[in-house]
C-alpha atoms as a PDB file:
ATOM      1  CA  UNK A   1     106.141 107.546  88.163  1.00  0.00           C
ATOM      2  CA  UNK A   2     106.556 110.948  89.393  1.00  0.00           C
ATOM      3  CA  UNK A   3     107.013 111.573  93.173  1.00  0.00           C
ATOM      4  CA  UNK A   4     108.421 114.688  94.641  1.00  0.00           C
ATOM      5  CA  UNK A   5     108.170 116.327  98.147  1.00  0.00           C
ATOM      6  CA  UNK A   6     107.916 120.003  98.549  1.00  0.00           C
ATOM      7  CA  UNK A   7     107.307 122.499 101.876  1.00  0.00           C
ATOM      8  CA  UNK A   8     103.986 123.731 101.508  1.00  0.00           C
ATOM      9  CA  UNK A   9     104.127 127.609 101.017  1.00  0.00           C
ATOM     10  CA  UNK A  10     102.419 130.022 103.781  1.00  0.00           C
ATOM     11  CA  UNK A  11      99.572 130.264 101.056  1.00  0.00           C
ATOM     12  CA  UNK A  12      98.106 127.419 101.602  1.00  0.00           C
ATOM     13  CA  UNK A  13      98.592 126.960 105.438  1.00  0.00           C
ATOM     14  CA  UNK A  14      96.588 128.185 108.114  1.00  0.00           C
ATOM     15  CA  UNK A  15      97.207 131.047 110.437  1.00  0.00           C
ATOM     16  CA  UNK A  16      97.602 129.451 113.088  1.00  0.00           C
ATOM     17  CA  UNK A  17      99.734 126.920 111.730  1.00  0.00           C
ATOM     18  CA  UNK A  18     102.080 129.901 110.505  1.00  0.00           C
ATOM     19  CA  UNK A  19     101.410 131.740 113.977  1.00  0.00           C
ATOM     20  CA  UNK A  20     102.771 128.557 115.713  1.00  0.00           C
ATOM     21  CA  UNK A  21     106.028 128.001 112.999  1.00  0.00           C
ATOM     22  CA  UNK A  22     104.444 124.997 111.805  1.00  0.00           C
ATOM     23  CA  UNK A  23     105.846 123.401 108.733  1.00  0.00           C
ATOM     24  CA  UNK A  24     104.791 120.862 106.732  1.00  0.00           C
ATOM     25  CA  UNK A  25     105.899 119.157 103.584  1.00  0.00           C
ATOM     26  CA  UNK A  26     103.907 117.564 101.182  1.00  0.00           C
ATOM     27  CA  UNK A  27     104.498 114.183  99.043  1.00  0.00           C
ATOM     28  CA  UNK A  28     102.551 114.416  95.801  1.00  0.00           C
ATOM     29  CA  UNK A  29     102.963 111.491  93.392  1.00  0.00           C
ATOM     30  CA  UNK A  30     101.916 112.041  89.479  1.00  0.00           C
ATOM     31  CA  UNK A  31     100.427 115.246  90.930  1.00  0.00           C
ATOM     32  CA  UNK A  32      98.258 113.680  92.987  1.00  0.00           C
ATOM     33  CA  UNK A  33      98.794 114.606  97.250  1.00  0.00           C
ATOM     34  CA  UNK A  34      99.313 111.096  98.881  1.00  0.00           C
ATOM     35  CA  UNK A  35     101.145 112.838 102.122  1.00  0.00           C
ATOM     36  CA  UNK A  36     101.373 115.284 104.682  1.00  0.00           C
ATOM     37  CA  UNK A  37     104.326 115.013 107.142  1.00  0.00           C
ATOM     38  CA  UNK A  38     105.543 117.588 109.715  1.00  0.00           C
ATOM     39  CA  UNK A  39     109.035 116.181 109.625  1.00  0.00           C
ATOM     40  CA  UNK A  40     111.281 116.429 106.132  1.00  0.00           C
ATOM     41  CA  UNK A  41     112.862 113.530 106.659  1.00  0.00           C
ATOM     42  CA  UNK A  42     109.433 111.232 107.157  1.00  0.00           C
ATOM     43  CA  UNK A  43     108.334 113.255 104.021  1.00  0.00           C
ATOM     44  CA  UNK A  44     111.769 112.079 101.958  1.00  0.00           C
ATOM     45  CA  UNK A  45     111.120 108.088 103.458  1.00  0.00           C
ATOM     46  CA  UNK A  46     107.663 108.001 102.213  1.00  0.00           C
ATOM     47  CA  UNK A  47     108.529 109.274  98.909  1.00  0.00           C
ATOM     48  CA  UNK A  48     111.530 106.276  98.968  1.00  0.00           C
ATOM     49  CA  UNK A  49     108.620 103.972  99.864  1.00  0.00           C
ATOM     50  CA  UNK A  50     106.544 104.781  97.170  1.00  0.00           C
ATOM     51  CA  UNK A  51     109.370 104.592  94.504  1.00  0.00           C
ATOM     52  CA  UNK A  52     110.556 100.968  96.281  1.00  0.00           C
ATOM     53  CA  UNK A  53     106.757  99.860  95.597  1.00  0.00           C
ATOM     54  CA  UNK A  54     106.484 101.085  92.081  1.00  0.00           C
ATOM     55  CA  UNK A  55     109.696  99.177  91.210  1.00  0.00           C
ATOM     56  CA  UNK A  56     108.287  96.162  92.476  1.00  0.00           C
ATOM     57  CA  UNK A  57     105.534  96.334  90.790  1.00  0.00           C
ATOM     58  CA  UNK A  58     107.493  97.123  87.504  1.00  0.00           C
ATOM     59  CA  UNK A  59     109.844  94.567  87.798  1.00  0.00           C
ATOM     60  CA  UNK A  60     106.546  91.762  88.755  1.00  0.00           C
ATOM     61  CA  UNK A  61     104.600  93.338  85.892  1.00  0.00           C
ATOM     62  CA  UNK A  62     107.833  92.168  83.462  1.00  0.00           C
ATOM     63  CA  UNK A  63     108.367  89.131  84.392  1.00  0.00           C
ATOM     64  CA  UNK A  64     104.824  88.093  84.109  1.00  0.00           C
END
């Protein structure tokens, strides 16, 4: 599985949210958008979530 976080580029924000300085990174797993966070960090913890899970579920899907 393939989960990365990036900043979401002043393209594809709104003015106002580039008037106001708002950033915002996105979580996007297999290319897919599965978050939106306004803080890095929270951005970087769900992606650690969502890796966590997907081990789980690897390591379940073995043993059965």
């Amino acid at each position: 599985m393939t989960v990365k976080v990036t900043e979401r580029d002043d393209a594809h924000m709104s003015h106002e949210g580039i008037a106001a300085g708002i950033r915002i990174w996105d979580v996007h797993q297999q290319d897919l958008l599965v978050g939106m966070f306004h803080s890095e960090t929270d951005a970087h913890s769900y992606k650690a979530e969502l890796e966590r899970e997907e081990r789980q579920r690897s390591r379940e899907t073995a043993e059965s």
